[in-house]
C-alpha atoms as a PDB file:
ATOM      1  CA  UNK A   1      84.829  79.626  89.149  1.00  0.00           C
ATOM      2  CA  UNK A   2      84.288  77.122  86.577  1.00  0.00           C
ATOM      3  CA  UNK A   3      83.262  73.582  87.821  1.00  0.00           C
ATOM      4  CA  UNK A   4      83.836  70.759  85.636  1.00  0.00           C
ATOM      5  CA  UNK A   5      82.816  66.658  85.529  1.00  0.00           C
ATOM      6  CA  UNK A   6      82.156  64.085  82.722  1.00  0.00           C
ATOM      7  CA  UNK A   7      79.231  61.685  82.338  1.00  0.00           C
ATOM      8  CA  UNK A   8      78.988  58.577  81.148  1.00  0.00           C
ATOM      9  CA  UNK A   9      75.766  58.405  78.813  1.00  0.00           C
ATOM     10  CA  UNK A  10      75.800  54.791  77.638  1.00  0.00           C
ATOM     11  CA  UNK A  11      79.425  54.185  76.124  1.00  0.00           C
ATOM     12  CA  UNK A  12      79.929  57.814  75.651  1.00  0.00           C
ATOM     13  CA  UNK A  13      81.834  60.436  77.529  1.00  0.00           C
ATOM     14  CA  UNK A  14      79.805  63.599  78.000  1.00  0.00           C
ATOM     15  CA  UNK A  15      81.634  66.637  79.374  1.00  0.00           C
ATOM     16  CA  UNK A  16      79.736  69.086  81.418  1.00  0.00           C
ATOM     17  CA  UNK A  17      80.636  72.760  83.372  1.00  0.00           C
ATOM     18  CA  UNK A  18      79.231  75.216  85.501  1.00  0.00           C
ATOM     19  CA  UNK A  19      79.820  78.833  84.853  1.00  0.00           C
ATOM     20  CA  UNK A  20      78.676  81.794  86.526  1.00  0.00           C
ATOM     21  CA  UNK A  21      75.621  79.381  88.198  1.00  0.00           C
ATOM     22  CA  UNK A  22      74.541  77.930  84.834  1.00  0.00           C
ATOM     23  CA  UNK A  23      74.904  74.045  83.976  1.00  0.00           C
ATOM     24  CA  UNK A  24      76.160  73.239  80.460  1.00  0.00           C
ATOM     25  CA  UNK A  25      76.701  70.369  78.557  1.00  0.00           C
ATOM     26  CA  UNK A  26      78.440  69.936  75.782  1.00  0.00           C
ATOM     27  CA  UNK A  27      77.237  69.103  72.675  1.00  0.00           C
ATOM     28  CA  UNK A  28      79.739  68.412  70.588  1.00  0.00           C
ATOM     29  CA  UNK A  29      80.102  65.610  72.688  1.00  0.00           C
ATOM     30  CA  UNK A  30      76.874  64.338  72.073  1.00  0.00           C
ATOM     31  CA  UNK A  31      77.170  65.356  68.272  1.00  0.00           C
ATOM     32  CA  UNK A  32      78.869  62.251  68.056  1.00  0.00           C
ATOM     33  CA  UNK A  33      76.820  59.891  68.297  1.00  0.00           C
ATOM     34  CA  UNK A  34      75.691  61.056  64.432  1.00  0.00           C
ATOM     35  CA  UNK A  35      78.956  62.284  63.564  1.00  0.00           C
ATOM     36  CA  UNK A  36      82.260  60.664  65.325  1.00  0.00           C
ATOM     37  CA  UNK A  37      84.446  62.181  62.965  1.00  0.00           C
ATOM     38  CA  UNK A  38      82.994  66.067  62.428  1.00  0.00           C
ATOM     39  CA  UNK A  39      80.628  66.459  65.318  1.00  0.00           C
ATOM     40  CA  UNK A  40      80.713  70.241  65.013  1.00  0.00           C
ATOM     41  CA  UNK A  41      79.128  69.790  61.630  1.00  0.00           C
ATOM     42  CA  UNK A  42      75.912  68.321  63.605  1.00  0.00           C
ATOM     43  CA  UNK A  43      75.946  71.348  65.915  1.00  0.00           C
ATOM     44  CA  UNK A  44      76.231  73.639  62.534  1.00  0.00           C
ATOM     45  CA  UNK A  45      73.256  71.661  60.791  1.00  0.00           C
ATOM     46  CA  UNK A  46      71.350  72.110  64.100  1.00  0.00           C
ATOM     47  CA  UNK A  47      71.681  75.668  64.410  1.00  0.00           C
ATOM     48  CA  UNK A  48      70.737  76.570  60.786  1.00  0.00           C
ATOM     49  CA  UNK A  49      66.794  75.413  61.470  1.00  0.00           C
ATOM     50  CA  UNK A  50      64.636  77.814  61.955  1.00  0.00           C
ATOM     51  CA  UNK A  51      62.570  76.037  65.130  1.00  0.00           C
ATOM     52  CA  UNK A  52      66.521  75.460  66.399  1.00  0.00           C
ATOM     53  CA  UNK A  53      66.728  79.616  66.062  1.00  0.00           C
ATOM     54  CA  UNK A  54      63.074  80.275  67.640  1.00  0.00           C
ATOM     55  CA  UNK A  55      63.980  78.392  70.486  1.00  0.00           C
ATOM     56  CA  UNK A  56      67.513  79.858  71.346  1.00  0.00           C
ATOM     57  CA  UNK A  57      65.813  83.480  70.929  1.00  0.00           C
ATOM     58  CA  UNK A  58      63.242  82.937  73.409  1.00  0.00           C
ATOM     59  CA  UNK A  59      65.551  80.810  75.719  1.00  0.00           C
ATOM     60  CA  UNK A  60      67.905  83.592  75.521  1.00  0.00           C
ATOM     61  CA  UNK A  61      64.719  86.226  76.015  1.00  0.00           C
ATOM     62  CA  UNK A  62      63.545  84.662  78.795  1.00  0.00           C
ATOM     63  CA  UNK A  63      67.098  84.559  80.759  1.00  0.00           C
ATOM     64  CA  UNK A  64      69.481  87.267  79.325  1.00  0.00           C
ATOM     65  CA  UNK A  65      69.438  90.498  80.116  1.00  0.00           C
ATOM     66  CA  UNK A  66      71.803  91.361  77.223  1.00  0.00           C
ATOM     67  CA  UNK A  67      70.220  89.794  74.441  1.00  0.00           C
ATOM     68  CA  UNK A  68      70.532  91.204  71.523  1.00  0.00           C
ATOM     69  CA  UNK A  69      67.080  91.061  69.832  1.00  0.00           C
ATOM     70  CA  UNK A  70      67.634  93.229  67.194  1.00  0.00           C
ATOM     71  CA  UNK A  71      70.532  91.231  65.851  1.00  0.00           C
ATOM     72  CA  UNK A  72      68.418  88.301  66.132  1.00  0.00           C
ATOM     73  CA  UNK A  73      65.828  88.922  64.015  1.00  0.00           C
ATOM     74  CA  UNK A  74      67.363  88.862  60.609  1.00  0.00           C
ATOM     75  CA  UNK A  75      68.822  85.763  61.648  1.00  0.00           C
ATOM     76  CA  UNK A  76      65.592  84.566  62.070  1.00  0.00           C
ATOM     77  CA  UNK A  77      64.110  85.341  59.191  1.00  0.00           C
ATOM     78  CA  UNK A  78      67.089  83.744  56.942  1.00  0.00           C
ATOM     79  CA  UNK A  79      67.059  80.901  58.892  1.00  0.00           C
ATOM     80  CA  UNK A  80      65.907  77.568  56.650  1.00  0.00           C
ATOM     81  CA  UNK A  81      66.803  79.303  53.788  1.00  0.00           C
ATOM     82  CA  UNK A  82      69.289  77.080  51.665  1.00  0.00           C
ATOM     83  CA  UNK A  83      72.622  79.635  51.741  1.00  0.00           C
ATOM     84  CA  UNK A  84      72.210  79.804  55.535  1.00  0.00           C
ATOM     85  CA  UNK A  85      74.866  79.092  57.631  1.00  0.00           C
ATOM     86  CA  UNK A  86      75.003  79.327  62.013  1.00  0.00           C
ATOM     87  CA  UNK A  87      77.970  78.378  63.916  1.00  0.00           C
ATOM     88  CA  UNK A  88      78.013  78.762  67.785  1.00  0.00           C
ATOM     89  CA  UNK A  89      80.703  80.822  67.559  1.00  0.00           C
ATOM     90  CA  UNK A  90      78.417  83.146  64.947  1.00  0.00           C
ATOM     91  CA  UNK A  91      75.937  83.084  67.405  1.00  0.00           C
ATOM     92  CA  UNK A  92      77.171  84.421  70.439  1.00  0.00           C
ATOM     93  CA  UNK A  93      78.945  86.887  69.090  1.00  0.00           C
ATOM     94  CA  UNK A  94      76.360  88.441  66.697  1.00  0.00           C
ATOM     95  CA  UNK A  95      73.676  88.019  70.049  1.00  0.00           C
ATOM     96  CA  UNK A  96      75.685  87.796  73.352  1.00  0.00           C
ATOM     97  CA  UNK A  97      73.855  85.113  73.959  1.00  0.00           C
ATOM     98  CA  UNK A  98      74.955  82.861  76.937  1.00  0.00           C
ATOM     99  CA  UNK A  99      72.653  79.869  76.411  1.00  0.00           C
ATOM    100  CA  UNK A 100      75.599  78.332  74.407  1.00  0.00           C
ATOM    101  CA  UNK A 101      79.516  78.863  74.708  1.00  0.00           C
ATOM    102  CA  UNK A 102      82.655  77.586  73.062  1.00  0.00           C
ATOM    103  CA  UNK A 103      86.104  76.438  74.626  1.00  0.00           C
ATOM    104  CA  UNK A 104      88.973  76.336  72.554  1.00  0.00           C
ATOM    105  CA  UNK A 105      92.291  74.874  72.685  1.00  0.00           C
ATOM    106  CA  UNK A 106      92.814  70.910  73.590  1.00  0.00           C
ATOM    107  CA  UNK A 107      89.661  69.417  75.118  1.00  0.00           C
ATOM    108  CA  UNK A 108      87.405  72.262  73.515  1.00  0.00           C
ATOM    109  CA  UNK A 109      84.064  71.889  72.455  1.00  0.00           C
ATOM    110  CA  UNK A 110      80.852  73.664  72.123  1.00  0.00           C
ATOM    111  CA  UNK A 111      78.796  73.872  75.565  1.00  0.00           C
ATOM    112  CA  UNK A 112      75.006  74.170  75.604  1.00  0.00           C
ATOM    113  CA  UNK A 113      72.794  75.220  78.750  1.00  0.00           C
ATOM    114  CA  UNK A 114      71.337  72.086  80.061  1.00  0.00           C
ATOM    115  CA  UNK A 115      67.823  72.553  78.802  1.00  0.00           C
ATOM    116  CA  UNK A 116      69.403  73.452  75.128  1.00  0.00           C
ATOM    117  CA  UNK A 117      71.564  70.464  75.278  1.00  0.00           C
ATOM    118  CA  UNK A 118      68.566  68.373  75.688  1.00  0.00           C
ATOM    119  CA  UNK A 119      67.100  70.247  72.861  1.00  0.00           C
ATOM    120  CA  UNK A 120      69.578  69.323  71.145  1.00  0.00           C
ATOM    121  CA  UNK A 121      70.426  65.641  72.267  1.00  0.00           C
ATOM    122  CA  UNK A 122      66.201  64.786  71.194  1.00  0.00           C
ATOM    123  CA  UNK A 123      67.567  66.275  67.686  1.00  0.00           C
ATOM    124  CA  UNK A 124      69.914  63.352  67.450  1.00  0.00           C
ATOM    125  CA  UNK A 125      68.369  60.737  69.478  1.00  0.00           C
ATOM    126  CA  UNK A 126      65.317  60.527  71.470  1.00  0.00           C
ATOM    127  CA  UNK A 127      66.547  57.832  73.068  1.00  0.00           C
ATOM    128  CA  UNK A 128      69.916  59.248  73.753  1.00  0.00           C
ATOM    129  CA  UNK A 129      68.239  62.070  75.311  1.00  0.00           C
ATOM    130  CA  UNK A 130      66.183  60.019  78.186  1.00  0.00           C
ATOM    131  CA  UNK A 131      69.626  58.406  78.877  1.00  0.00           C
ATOM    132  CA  UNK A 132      71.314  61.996  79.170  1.00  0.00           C
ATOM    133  CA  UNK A 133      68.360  63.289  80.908  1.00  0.00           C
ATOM    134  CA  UNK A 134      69.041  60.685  83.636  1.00  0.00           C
ATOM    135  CA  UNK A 135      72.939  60.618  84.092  1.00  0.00           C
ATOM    136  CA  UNK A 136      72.991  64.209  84.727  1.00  0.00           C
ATOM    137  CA  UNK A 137      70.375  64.134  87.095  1.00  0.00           C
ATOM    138  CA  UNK A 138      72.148  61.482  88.905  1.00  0.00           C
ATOM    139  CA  UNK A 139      75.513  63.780  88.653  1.00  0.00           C
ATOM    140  CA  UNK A 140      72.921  66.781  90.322  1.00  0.00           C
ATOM    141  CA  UNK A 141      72.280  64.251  93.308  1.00  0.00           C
ATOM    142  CA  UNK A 142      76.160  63.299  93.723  1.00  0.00           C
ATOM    143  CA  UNK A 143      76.960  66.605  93.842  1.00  0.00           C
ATOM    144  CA  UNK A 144      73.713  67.844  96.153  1.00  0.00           C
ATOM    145  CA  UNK A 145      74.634  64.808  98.586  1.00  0.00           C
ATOM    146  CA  UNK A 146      78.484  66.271  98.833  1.00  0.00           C
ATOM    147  CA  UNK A 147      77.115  69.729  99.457  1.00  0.00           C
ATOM    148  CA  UNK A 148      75.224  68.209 102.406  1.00  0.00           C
ATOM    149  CA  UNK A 149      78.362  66.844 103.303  1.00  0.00           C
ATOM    150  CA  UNK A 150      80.186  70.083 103.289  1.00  0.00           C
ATOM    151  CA  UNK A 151      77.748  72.245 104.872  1.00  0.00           C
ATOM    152  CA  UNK A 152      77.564  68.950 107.566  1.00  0.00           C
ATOM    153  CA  UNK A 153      81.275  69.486 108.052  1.00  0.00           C
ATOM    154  CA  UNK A 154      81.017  73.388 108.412  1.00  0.00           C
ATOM    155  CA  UNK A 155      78.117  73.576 110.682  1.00  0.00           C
ATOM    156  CA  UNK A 156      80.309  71.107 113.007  1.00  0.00           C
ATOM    157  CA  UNK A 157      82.819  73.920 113.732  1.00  0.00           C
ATOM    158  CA  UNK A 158      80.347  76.998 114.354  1.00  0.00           C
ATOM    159  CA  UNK A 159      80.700  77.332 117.844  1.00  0.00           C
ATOM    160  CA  UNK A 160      84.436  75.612 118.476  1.00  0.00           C
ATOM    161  CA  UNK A 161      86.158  78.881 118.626  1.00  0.00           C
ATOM    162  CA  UNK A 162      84.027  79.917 120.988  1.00  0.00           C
ATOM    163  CA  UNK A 163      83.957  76.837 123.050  1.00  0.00           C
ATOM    164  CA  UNK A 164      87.623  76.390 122.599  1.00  0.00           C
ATOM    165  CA  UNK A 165      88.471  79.954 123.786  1.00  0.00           C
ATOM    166  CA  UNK A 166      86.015  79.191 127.273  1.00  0.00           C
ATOM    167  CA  UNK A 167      88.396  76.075 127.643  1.00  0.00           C
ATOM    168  CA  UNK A 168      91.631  77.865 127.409  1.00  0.00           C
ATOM    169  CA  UNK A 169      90.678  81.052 129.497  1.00  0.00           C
ATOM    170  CA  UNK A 170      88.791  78.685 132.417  1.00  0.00           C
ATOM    171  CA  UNK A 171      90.103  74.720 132.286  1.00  0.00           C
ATOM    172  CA  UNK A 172      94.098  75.538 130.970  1.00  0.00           C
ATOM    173  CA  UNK A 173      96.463  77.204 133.719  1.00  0.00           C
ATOM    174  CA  UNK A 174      99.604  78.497 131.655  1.00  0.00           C
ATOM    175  CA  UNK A 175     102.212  76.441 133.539  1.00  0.00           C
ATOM    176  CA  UNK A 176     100.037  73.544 131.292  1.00  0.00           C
ATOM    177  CA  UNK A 177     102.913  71.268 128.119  1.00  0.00           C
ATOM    178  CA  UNK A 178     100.880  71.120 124.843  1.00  0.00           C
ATOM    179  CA  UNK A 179     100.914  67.834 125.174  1.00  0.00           C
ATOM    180  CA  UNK A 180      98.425  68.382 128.210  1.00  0.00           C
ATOM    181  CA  UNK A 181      96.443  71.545 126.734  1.00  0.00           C
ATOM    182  CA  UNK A 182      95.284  69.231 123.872  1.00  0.00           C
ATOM    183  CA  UNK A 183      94.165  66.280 126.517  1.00  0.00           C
ATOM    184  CA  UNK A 184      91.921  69.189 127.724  1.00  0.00           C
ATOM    185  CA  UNK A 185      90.805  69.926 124.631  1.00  0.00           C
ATOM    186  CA  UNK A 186      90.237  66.350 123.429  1.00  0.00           C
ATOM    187  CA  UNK A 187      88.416  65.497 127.229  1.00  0.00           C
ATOM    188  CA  UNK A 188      86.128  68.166 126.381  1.00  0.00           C
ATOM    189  CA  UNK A 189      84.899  67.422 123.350  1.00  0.00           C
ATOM    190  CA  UNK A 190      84.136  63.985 124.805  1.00  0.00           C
ATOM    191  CA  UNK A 191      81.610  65.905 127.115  1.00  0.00           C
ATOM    192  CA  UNK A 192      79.918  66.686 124.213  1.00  0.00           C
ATOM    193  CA  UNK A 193      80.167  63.108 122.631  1.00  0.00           C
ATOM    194  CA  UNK A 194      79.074  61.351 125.721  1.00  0.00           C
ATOM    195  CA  UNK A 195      76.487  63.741 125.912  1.00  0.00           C
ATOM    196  CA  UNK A 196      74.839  63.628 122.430  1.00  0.00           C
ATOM    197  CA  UNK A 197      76.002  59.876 121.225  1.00  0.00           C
ATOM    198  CA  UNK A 198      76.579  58.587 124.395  1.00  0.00           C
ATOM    199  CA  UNK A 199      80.850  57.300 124.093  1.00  0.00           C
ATOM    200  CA  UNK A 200      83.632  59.099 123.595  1.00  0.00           C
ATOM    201  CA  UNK A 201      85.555  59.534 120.385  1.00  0.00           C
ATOM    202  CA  UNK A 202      87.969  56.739 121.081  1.00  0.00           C
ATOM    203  CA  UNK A 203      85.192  54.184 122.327  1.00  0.00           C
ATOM    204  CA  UNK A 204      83.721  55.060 118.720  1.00  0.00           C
ATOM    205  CA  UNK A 205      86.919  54.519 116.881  1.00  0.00           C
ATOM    206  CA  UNK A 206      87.078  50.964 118.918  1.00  0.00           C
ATOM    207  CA  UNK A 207      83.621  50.185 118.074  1.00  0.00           C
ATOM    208  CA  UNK A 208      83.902  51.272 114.143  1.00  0.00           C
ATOM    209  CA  UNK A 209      87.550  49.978 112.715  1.00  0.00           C
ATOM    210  CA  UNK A 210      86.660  50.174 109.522  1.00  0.00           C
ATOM    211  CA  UNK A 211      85.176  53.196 108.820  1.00  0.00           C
ATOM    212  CA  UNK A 212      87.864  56.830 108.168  1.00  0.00           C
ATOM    213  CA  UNK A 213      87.353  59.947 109.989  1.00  0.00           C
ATOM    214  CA  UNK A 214      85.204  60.778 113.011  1.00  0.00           C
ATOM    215  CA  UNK A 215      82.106  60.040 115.200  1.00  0.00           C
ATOM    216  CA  UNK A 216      81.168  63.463 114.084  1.00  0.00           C
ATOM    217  CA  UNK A 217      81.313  62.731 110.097  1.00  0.00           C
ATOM    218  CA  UNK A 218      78.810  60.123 110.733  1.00  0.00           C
ATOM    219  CA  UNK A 219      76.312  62.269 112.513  1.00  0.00           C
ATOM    220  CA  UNK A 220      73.291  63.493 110.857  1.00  0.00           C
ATOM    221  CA  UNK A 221      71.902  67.316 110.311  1.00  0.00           C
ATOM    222  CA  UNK A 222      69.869  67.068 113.136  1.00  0.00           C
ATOM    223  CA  UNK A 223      72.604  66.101 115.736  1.00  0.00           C
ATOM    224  CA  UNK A 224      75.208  68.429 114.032  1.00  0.00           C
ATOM    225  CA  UNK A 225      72.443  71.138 115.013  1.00  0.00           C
ATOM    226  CA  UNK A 226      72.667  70.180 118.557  1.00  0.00           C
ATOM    227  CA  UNK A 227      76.070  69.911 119.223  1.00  0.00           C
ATOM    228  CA  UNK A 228      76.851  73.432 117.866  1.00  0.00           C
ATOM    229  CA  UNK A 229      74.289  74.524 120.362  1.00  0.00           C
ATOM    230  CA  UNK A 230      75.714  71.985 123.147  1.00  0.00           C
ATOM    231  CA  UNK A 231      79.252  73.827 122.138  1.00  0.00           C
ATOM    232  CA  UNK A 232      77.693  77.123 122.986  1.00  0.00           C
ATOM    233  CA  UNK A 233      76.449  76.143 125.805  1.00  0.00           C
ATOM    234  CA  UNK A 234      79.283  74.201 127.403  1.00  0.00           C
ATOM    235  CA  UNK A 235      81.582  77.626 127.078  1.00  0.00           C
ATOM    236  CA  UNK A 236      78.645  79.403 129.134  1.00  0.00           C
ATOM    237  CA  UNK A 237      78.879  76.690 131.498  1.00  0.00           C
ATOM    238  CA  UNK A 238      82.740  76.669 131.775  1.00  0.00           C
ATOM    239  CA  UNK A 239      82.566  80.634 131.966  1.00  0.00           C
ATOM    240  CA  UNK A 240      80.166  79.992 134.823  1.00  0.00           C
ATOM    241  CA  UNK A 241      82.653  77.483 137.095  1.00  0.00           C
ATOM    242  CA  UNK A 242      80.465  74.567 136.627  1.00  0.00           C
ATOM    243  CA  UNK A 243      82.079  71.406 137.093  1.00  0.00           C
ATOM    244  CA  UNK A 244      82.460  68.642 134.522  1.00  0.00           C
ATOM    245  CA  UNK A 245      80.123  66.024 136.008  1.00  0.00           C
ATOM    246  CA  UNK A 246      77.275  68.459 136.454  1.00  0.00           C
ATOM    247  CA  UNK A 247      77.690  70.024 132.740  1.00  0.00           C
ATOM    248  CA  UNK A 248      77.831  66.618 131.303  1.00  0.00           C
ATOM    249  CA  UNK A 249      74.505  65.510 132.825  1.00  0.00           C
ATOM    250  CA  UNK A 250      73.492  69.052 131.383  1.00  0.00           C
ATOM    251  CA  UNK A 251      74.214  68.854 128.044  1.00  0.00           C
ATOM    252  CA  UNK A 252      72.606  64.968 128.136  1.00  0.00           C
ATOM    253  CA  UNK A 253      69.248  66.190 129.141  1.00  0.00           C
ATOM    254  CA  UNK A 254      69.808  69.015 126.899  1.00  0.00           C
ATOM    255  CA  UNK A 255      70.027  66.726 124.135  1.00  0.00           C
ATOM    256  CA  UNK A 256      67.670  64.614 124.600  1.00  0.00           C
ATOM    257  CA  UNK A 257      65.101  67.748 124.640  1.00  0.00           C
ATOM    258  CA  UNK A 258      66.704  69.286 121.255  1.00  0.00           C
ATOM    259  CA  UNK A 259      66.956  65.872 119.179  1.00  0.00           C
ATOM    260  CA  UNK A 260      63.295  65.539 120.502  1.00  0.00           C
ATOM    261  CA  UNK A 261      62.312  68.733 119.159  1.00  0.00           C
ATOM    262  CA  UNK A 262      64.347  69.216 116.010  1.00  0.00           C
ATOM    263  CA  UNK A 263      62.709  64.800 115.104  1.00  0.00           C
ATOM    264  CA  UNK A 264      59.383  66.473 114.777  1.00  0.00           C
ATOM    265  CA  UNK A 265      60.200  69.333 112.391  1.00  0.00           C
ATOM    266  CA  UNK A 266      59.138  67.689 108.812  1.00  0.00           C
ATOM    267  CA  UNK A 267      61.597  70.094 107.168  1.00  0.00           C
ATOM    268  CA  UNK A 268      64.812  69.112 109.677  1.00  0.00           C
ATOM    269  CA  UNK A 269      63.650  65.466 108.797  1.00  0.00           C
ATOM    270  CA  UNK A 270      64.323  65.867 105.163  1.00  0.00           C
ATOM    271  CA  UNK A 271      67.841  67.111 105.491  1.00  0.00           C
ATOM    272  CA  UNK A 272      69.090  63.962 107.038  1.00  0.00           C
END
């Protein structure tokens, strides 16, 4: 799966992709800050200097498998040479290398592993290249911050099959409407609310107008962690006859203990 966003590097657009777990950039895109009209000229004149060829062998060395090196080296030793030419397109093919890869068609370019595309952005423009350098790190912490909100979302719904199933086959008689199975439902998971945050999911909704969604897509990794295990633990409870009242003042204390335990692990901490 290829993943795809653009950058904004001072007044300039900067495409970028990940393919098959490598980031790339591309650097035709940044070739134009030297060359707006025939940016793939900059690549070319980049790629025909010998310390531009030294660097893409070892990069490739050092992370492809499939690399050819024996290809390589007469490239090597005609780079610098006035009659030398390189194109990216030259380059992959005559090496396999992956370091660098073209797209054709509208909206093509040539794409350059992140640390290459740096390379190649301090070849135009030092300065350029801090601002680069810093956009796509902050495009790295966007997308690391909706991870954590993705993997908050999925660790929400761990145990709700389970605790789900314990409410049908224990709390839901068959003669029950749909109308009233999902009250059940929705009264249960306010156990768990009133347990960990204390209200139920309406008296949240009252209390925060403005904000979309959930008391549950506000809640942090550490409480997400709990209620999956309060989840569990509620469908032992309901397997088990326990009434309402008594699991609810269960899963509190319960709570209270975990959120206690799970504050004081430094590494939990740092996933909030």
């Amino acid at each position: 799966m290829v993943k795809k966003a653009v950058i904004q590097v001072r007044d300039t657009m900067i495409r970028t992709l990940q393919e098959n777990g490598i980031d790339y950039i591309c650097i035709t895109d940044i070739a134009r800050q030297k060359n707006p009209v025939e940016p793939k000229d900059v690549v070319k004149n980049w790629m025909r200097v010998k310390n531009t060829l030294e660097y893409l062998g070892l990069w490739e060395k050092l992370n492809n498998l499939n690399f050819k090196g024996v290809e390589f080296d007469p490239l090597l030793n005609e780079a610098g040479n006035n009659a030398f030419t390189m194109s990216p397109s030259r380059w992959v093919e005559t090496t396999g290398a992956i370091g660098i890869i073209t797209k054709n068609g509208a909206g093509g370019g040539t794409y350059a592993q992140r640390d290459i595309a740096f390379k190649f952005a301090s070849w135009v423009s030092v300065e350029f290249e801090l601002y680069l350098i810093k956009e796509f790190q902050r495009l790295k912490e966007q997308e690391q911050a909706q991870l954590g909100w993705s993997a908050k979302r999925e660790l929400s719904k761990i145990n709700y099959h389970i605790h789900t199933d314990a409410i049908k086959q224990n709390l839901i008689p068959e003669e029950l409407s749909p109308t009233r199975v999902s009250q059940v439902y929705a009264n249960e998971a306010d156990v768990l609310n009133v347990a960990m945050f204390g209200m139920t999911a309406f008296e949240w909704r009252e209390a925060h107008p403005d904000l979309k969604g959930n008391i549950r897509d506000y809640a942090t990794i550490n409480e997400l962690i709990c209620l999956s295990n309060m989840e569990n633990l509620n469908a032992v409870f309901i397997q088990e006859g326990m009434d309402q009242q008594e699991r609810l003042l269960k899963l509190n204390r319960i709570a209270i203990q975990q959120m206690r335990v799970l504050a004081d692990m430094d590494g939990w901490k740092l996933m909030k």
